[in-house]
N, C-alpha and C. Protein backbone atom coordinates (compact mmCIF):
# COMPACT_ATOMS: atom_id res chain seq x y z
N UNK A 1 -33.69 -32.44 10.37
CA UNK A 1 -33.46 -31.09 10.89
C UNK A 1 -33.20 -31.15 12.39
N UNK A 2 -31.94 -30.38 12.62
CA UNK A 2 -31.80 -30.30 14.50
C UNK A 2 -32.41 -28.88 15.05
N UNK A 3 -33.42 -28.91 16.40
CA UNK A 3 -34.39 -28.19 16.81
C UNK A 3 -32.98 -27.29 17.33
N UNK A 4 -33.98 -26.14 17.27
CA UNK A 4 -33.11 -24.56 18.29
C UNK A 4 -32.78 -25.10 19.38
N UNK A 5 -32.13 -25.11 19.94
CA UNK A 5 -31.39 -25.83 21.45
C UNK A 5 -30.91 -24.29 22.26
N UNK A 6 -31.51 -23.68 22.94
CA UNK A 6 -31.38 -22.36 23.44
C UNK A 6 -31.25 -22.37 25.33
N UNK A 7 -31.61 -23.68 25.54
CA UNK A 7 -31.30 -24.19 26.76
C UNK A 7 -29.69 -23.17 27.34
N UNK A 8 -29.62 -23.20 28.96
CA UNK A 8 -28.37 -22.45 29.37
C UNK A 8 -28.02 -23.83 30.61
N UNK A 9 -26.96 -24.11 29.53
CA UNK A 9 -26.04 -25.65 30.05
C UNK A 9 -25.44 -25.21 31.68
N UNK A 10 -25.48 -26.03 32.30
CA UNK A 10 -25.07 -25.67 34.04
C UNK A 10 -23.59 -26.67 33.33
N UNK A 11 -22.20 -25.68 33.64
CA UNK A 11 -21.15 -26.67 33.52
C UNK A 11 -20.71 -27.39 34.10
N UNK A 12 -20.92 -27.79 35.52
CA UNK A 12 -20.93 -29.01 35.89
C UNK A 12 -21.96 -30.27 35.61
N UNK A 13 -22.56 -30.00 34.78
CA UNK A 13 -23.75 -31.20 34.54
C UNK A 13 -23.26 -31.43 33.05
N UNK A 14 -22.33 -31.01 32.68
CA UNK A 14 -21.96 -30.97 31.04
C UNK A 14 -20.12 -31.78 30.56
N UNK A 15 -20.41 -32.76 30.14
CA UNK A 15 -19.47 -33.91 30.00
C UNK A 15 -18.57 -33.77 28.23
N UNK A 16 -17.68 -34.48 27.83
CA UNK A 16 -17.53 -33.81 26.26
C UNK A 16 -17.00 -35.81 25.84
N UNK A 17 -17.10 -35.57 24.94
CA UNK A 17 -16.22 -37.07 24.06
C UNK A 17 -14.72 -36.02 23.62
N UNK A 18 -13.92 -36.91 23.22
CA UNK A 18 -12.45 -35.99 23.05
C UNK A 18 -12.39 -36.18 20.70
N UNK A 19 -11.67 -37.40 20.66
CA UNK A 19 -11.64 -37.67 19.53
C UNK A 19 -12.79 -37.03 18.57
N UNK A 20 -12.58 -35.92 17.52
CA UNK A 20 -13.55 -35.57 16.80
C UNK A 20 -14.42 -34.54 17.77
N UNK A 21 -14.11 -34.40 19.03
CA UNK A 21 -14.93 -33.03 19.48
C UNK A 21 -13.56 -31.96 20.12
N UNK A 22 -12.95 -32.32 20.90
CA UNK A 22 -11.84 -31.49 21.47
C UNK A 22 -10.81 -32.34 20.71
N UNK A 23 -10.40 -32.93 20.02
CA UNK A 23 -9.16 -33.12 19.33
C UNK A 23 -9.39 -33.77 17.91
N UNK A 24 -8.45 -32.72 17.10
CA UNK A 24 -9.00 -32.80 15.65
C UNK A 24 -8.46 -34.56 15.20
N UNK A 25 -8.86 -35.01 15.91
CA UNK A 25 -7.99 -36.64 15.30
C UNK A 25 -8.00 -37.13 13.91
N UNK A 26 -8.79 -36.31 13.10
CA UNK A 26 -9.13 -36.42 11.49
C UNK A 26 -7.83 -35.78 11.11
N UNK A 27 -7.39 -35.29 11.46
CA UNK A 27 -6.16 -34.00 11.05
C UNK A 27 -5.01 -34.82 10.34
N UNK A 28 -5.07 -35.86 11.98
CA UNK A 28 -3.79 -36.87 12.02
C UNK A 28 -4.02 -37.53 10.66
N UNK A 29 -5.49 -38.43 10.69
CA UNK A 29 -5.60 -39.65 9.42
C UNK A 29 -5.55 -39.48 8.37
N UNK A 30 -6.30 -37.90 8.04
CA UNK A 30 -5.63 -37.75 6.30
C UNK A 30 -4.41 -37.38 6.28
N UNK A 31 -3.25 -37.12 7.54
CA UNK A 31 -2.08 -36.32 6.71
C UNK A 31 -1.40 -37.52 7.00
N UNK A 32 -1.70 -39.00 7.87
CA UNK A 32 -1.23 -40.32 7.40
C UNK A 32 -1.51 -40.74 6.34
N UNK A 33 -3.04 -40.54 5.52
CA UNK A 33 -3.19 -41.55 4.87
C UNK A 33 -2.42 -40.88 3.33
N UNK A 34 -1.98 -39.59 3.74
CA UNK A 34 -1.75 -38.91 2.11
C UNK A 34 0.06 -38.90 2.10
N UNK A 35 0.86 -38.86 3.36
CA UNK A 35 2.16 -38.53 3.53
C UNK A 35 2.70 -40.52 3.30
N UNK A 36 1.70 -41.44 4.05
CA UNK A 36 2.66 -42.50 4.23
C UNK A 36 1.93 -43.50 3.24
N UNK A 37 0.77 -43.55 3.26
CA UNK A 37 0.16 -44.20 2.18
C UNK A 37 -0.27 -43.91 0.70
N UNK A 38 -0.13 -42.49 0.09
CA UNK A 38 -0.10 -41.93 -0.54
C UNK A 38 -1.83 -41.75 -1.37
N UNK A 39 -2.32 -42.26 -0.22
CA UNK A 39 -3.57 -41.32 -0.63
C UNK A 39 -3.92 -39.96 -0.54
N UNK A 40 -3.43 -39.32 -2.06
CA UNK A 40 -3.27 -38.04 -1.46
C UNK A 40 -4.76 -36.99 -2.42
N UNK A 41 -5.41 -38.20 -2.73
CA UNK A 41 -7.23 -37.58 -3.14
C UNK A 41 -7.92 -37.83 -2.22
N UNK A 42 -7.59 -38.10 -0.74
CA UNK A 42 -8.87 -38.16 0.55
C UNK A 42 -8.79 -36.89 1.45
N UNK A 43 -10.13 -36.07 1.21
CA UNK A 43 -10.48 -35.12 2.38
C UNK A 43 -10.99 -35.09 3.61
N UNK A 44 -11.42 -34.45 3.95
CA UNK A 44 -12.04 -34.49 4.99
C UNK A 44 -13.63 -34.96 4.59
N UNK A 45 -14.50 -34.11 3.43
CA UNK A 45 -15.08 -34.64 3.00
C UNK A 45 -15.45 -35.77 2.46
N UNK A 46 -14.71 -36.67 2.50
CA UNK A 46 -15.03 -37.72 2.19
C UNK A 46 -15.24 -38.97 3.09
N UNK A 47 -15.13 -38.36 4.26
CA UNK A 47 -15.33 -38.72 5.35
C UNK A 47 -16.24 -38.94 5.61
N UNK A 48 -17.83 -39.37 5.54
CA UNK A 48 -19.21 -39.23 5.41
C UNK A 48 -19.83 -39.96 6.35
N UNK A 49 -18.86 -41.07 6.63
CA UNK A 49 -19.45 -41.98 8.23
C UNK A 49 -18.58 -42.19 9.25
N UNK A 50 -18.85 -42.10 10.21
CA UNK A 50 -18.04 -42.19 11.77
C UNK A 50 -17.44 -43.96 11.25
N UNK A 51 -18.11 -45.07 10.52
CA UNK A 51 -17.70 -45.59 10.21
C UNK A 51 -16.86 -46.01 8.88
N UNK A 52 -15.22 -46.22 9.21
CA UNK A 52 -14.75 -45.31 8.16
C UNK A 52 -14.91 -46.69 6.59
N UNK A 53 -14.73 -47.80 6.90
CA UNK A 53 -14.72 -48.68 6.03
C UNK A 53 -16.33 -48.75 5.81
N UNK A 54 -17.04 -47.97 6.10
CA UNK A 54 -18.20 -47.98 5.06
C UNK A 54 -18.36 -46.55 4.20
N UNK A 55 -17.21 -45.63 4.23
CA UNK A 55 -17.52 -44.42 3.22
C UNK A 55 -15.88 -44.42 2.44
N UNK A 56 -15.12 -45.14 2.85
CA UNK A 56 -13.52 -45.46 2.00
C UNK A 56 -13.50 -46.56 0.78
N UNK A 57 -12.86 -46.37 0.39
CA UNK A 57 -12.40 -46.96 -0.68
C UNK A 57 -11.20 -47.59 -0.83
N UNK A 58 -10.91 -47.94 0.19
CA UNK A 58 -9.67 -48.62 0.85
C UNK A 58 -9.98 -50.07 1.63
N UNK A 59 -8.55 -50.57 1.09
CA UNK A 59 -8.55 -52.20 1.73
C UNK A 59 -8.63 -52.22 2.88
N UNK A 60 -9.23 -53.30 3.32
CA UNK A 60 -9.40 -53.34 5.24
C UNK A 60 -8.07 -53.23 5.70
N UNK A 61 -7.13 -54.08 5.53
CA UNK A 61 -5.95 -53.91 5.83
C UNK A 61 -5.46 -52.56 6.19
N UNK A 62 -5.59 -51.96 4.96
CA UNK A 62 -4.63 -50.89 4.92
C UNK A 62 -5.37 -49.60 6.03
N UNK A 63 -6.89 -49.70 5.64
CA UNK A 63 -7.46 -48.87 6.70
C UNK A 63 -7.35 -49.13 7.98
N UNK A 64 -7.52 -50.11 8.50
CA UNK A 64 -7.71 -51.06 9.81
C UNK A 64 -5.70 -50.63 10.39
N UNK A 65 -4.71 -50.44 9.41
CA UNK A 65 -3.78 -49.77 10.08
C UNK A 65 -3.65 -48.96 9.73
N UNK A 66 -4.11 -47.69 9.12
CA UNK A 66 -4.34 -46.49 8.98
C UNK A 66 -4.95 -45.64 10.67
N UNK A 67 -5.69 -46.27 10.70
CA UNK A 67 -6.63 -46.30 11.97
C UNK A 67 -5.71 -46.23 13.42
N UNK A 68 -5.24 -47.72 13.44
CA UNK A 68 -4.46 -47.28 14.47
C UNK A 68 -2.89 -46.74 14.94
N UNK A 69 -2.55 -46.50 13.40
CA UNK A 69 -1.38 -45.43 13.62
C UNK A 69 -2.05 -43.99 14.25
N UNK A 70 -3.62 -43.59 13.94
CA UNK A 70 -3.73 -42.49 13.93
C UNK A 70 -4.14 -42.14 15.36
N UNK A 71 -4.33 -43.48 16.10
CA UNK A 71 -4.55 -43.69 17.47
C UNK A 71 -3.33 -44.15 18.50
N UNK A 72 -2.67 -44.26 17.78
CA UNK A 72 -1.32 -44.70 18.87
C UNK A 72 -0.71 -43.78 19.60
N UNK A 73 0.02 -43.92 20.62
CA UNK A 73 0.89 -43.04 21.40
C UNK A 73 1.55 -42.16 20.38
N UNK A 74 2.30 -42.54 19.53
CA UNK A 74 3.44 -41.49 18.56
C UNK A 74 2.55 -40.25 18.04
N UNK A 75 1.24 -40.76 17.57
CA UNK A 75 0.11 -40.09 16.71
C UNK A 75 -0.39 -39.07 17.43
N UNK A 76 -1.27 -39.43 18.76
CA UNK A 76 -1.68 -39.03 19.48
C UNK A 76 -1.02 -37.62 20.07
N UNK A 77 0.30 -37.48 20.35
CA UNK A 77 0.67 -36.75 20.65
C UNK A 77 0.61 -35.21 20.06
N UNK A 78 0.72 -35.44 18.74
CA UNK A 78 0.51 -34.45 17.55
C UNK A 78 -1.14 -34.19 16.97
N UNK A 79 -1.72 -34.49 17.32
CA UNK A 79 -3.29 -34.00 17.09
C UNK A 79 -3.59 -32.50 17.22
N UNK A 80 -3.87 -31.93 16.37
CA UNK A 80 -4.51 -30.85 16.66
C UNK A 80 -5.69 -30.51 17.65
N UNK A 81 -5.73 -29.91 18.37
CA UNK A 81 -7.32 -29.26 19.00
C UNK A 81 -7.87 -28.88 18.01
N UNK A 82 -9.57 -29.16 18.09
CA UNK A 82 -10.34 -28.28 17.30
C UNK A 82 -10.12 -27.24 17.53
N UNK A 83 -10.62 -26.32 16.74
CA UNK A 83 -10.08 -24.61 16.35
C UNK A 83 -11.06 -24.01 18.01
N UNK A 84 -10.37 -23.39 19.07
CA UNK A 84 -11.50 -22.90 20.33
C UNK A 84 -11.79 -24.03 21.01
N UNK A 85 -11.07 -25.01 20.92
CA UNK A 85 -11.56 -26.12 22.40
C UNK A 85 -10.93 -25.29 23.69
N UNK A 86 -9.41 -25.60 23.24
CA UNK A 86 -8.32 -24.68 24.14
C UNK A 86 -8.95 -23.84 25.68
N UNK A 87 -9.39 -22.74 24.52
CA UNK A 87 -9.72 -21.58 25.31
C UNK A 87 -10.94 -21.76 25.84
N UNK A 88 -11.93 -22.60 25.22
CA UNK A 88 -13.38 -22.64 25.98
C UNK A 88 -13.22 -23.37 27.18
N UNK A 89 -12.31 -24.37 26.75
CA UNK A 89 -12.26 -25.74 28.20
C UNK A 89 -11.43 -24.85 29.04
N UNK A 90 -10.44 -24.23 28.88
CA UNK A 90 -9.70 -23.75 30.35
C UNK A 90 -10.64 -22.47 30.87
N UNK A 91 -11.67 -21.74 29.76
CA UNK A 91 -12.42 -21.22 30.28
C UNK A 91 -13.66 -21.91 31.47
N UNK A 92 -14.11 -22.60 30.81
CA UNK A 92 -15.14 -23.91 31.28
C UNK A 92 -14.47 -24.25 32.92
N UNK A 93 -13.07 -24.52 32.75
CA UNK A 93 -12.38 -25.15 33.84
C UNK A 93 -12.78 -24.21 35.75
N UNK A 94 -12.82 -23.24 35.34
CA UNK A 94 -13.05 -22.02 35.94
C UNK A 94 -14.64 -22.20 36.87
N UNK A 95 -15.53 -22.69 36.40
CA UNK A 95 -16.89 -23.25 36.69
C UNK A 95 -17.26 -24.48 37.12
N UNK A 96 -16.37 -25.79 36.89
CA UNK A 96 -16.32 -26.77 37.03
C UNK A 96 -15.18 -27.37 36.51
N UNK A 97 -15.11 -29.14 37.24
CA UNK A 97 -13.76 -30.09 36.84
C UNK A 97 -14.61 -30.27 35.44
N UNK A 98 -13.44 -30.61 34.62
CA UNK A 98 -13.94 -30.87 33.22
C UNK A 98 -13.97 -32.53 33.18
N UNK A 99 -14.87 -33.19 32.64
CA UNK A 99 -15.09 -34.54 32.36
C UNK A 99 -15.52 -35.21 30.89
N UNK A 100 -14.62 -35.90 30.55
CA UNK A 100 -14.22 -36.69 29.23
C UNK A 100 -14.96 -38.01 29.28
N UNK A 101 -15.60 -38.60 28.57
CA UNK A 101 -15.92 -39.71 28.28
C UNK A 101 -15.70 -39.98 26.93
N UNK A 102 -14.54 -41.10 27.10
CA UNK A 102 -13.86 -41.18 25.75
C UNK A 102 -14.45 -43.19 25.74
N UNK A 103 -14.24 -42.99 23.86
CA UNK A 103 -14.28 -45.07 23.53
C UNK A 103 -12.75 -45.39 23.78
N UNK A 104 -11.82 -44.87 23.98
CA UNK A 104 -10.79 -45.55 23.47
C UNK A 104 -10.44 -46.45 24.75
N UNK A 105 -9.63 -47.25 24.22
CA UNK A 105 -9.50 -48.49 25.48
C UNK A 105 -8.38 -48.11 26.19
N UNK A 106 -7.14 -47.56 25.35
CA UNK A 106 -6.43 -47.03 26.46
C UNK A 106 -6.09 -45.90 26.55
N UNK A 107 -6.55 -45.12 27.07
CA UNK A 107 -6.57 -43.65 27.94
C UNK A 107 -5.54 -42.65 27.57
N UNK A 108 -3.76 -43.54 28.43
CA UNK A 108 -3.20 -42.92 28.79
C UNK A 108 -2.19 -41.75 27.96
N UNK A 109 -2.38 -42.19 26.45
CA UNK A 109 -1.81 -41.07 25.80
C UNK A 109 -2.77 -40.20 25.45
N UNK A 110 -4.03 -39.89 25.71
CA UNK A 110 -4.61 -38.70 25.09
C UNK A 110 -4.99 -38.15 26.50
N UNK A 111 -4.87 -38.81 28.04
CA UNK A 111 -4.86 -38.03 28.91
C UNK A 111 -3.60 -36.77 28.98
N UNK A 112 -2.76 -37.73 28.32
CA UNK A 112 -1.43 -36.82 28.36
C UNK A 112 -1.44 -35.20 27.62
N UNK A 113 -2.53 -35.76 26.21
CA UNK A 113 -2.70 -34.25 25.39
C UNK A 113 -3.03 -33.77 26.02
N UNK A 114 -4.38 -34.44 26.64
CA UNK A 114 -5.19 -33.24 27.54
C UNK A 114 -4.08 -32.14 28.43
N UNK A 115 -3.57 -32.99 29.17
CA UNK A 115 -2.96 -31.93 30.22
C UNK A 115 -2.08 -31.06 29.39
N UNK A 116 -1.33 -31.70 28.48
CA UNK A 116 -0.77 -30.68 27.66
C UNK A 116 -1.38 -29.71 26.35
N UNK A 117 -2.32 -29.81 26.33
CA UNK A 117 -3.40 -28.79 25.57
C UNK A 117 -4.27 -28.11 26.14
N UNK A 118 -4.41 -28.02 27.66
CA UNK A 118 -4.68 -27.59 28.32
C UNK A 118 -4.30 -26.95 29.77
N UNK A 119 -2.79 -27.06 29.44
CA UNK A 119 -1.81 -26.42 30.06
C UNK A 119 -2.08 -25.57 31.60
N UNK A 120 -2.92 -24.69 31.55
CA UNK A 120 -3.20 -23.73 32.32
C UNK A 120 -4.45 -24.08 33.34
N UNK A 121 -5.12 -25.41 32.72
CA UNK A 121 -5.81 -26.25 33.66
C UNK A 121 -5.04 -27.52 34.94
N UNK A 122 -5.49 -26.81 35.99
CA UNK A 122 -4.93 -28.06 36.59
C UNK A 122 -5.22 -29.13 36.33
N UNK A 123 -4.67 -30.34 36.33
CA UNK A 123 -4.67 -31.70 36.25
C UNK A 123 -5.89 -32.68 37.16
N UNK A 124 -5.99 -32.39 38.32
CA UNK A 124 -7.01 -32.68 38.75
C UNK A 124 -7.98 -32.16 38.71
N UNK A 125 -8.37 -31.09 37.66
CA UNK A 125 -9.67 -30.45 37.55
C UNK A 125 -9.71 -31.24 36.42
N UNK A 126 -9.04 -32.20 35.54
CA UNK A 126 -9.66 -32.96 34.45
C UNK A 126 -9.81 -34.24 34.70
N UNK A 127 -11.12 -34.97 34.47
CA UNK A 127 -11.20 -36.51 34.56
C UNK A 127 -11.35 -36.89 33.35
N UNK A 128 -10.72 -37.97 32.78
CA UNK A 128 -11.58 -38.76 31.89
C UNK A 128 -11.37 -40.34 32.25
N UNK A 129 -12.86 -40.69 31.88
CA UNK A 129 -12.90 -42.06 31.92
C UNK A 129 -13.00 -43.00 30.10
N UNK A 130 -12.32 -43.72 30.20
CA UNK A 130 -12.28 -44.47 28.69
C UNK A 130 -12.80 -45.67 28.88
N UNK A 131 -13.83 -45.88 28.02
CA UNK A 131 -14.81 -47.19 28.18
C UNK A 131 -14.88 -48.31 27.06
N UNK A 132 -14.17 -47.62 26.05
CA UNK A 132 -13.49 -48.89 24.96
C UNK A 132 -14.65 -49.65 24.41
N UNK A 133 -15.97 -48.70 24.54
CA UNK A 133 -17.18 -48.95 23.68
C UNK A 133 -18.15 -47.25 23.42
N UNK A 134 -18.40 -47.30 22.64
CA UNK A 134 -19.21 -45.63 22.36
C UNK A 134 -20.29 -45.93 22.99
N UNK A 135 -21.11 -47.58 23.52
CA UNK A 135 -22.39 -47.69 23.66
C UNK A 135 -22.41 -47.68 25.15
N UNK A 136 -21.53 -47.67 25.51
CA UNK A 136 -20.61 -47.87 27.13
C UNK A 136 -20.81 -46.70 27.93
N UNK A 137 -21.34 -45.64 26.97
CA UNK A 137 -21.10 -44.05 27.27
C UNK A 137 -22.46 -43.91 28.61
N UNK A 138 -23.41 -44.05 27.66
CA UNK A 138 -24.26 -44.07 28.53
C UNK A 138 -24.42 -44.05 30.18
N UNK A 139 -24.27 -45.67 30.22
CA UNK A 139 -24.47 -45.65 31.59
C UNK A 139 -23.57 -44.85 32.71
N UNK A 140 -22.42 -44.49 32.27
CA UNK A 140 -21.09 -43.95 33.30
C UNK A 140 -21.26 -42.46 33.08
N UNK A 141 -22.22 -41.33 31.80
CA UNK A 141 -22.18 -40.59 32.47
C UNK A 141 -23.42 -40.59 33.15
N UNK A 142 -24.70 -41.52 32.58
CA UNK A 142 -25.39 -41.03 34.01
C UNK A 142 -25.08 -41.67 35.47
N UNK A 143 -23.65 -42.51 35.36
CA UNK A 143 -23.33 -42.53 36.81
C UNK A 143 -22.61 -41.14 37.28
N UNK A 144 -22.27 -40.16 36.64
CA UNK A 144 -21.32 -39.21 36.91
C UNK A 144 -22.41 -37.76 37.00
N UNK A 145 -23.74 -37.99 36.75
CA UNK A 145 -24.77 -37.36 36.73
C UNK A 145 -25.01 -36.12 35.70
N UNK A 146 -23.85 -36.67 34.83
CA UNK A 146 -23.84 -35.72 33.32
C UNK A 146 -25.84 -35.71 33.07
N UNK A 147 -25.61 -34.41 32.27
CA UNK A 147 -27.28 -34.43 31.82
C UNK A 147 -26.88 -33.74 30.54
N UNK A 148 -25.62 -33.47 30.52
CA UNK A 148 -25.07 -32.94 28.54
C UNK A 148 -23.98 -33.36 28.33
N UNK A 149 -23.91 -33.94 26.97
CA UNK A 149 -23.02 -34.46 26.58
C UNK A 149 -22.33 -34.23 25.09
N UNK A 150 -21.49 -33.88 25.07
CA UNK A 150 -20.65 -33.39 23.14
C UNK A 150 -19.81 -34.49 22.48
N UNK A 151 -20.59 -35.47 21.58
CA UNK A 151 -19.86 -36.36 20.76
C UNK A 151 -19.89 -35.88 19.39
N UNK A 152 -19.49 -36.68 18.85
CA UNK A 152 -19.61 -36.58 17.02
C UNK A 152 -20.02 -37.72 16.04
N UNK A 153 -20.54 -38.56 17.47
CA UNK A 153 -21.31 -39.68 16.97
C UNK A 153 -22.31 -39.93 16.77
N UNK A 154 -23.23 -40.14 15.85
CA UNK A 154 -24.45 -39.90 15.36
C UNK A 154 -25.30 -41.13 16.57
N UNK A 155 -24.64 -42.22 16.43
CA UNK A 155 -25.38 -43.17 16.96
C UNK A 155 -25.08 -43.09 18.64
N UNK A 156 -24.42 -42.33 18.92
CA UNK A 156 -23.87 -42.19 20.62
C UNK A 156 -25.26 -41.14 20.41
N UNK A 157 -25.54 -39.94 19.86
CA UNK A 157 -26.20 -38.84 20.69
C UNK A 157 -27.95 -39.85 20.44
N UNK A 158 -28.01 -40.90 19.04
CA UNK A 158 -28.86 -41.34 19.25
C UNK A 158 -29.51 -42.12 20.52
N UNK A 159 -28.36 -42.74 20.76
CA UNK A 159 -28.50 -43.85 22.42
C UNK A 159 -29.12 -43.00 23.67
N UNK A 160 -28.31 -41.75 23.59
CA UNK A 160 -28.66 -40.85 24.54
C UNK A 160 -29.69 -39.85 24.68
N UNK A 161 -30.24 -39.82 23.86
CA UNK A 161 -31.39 -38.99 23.47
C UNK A 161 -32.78 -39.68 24.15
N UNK A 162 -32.45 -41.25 23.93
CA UNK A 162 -33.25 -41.93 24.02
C UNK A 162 -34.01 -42.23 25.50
N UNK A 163 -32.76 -41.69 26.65
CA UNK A 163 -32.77 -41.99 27.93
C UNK A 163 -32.77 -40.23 28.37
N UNK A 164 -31.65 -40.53 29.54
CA UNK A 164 -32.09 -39.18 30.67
C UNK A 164 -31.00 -38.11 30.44
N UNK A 165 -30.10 -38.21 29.02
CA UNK A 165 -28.86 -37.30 28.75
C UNK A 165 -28.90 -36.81 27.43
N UNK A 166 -28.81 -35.90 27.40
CA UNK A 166 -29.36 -34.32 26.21
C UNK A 166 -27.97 -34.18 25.54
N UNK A 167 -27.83 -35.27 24.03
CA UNK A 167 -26.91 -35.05 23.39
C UNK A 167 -26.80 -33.83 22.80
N UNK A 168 -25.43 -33.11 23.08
CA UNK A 168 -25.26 -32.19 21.53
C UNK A 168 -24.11 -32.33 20.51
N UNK A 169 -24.61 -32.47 19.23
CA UNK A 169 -23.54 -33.35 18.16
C UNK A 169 -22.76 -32.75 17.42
N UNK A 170 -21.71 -32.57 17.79
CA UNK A 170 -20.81 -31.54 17.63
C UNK A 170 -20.46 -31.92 15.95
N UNK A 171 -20.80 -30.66 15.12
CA UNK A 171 -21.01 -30.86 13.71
C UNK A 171 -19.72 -31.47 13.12
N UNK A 172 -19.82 -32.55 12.17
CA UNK A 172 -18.38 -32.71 11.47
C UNK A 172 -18.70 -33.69 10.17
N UNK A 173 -17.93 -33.59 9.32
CA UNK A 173 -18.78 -34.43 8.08
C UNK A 173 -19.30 -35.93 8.28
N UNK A 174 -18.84 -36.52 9.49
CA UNK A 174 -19.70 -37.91 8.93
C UNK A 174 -20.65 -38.16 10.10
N UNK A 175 -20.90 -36.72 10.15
CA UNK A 175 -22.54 -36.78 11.22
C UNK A 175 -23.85 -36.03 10.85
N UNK A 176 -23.56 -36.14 9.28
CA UNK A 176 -24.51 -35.06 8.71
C UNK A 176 -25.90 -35.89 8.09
N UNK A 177 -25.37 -37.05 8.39
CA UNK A 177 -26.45 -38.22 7.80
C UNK A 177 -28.26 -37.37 8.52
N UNK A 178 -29.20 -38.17 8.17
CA UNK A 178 -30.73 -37.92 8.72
C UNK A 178 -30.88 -38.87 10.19
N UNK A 179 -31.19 -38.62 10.96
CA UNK A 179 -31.60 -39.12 12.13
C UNK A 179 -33.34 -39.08 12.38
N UNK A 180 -33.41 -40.09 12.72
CA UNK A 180 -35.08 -40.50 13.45
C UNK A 180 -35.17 -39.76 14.56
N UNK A 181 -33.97 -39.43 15.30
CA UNK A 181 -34.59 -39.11 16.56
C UNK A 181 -33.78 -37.46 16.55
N UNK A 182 -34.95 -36.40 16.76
CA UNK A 182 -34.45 -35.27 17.07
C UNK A 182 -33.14 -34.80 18.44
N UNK A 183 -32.12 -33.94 18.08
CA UNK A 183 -31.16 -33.74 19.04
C UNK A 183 -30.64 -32.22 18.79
N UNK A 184 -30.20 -31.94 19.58
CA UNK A 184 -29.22 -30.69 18.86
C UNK A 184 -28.39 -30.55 18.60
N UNK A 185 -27.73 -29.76 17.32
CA UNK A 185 -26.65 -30.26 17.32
C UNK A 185 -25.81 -28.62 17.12
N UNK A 186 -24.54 -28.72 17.38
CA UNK A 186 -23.39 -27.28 17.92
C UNK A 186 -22.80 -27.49 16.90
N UNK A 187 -22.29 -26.25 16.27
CA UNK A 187 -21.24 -26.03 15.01
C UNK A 187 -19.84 -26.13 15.52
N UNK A 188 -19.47 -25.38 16.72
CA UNK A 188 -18.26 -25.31 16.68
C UNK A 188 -17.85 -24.84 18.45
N UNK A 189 -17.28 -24.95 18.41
CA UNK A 189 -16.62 -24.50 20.21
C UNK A 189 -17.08 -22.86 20.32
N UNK A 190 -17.20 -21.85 20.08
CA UNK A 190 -17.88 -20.72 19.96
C UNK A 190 -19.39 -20.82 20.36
N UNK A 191 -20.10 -22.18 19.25
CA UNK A 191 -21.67 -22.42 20.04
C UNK A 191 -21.98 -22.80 21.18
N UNK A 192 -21.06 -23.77 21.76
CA UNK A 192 -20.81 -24.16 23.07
C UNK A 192 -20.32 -23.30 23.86
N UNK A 193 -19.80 -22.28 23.93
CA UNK A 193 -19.85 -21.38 24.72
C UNK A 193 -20.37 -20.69 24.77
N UNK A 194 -21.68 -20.34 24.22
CA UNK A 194 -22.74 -19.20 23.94
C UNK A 194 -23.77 -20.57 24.84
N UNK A 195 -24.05 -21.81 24.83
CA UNK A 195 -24.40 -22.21 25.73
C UNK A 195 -24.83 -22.91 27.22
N UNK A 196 -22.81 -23.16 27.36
CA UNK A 196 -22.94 -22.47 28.95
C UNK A 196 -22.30 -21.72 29.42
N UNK A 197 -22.00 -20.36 28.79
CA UNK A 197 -21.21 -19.32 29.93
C UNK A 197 -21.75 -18.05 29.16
N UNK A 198 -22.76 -17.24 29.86
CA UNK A 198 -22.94 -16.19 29.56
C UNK A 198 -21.67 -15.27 28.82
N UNK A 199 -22.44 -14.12 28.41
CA UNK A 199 -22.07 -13.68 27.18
C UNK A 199 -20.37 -12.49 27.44
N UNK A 200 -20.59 -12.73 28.87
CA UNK A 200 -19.69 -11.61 29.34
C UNK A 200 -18.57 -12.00 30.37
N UNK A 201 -18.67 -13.39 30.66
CA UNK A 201 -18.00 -14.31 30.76
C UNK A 201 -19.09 -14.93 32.12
């Protein structure tokens, strides 16, 4: 069970992961894995672990490049936003620079969404840093003095829970597993803005 989390987030002390929290990157992999590979019985639900070759039923091969078509420059470009990232982050933008701490190793095509999914944000009000490990997260935002952080990784908000940064686990099917260690966790970009920007803006 995740505890009431009623806390009022200061948005500059508040950091996000991109993949699976501000960009629907699941969107991309089933409508690869059903248009080009013709798996066309995989949902979203079936999605059950952040790690995908332990809840698929698919050859390493074929997943292992499933994967990074759905991460490449061509891919990347076409990702959906989650439903209200949009509008919360250029809202958000308004209060503070927005800051990304992403795994991916190279950056430069999903910096590109950013600016273009976020259009109406200036460019230098967004940082992200890419650390090309989820366990990596840690230490860089508490160099950046994050004290909240929005992944969709069960074992990232675990790492962080553990130390001086107050995961919240932004709900999605393969983070629904049981955890040892209590956290809170946000349904949707709507909850996150009910906890840091008052109600009236």
């Amino acid at each position: 069970m995740n505890p009431p989390f009623n806390e009022c987030i200061p948005p500059a002390r508040l950091a996000f992961d991109i993949d699976g929290v501000v960009a629907d990157t699941m969107a991309v992999f089933l409508r690869l894995a059903h248009d080009r590979y013709g798996l066309t019985h995989l949902t979203r639900e079936h999605l059950r672990s952040y790690n995908l070759h332990q809840c698929l039923d698919i050859d390493k091969e074929t997943l292992d490049e499933l994967i990074c078509l759905t991460l490449d420059d061509e891919h990347t470009r076409i990702i959906p936003p989650e439903p209200g990232a949009p509008e919360v982050l250029t809202e958000l933008a308004a209060y503070a620079p927005l800051r990304f701490v992403t795994a991916r190793i190279w950056p430069e095509s999903i910096i590109d969404w950013l600016h273009e999914t976020l259009y109406e944000v200036a460019p230098e009000r967004i940082q992200v840093i890419a650390t090309g490990d989820p366990n990596a997260k840690l230490s860089i935002l508490k160099e950046l003095g994050v004290l909240y952080f929005v992944d969709d990784r069960i074992e990232t908000c675990e790492l962080l829970a553990r130390d001086s940064v107050t995961p919240l686990l932004f709900d999605q099917p393969w983070n629904r597993v049981p955890s040892p260690i209590s956290f809170p966790r946000v349904e949707n970009w709507t909850h996150i803005r009910r906890l840091v920007l008052p109600p009236n803006g």
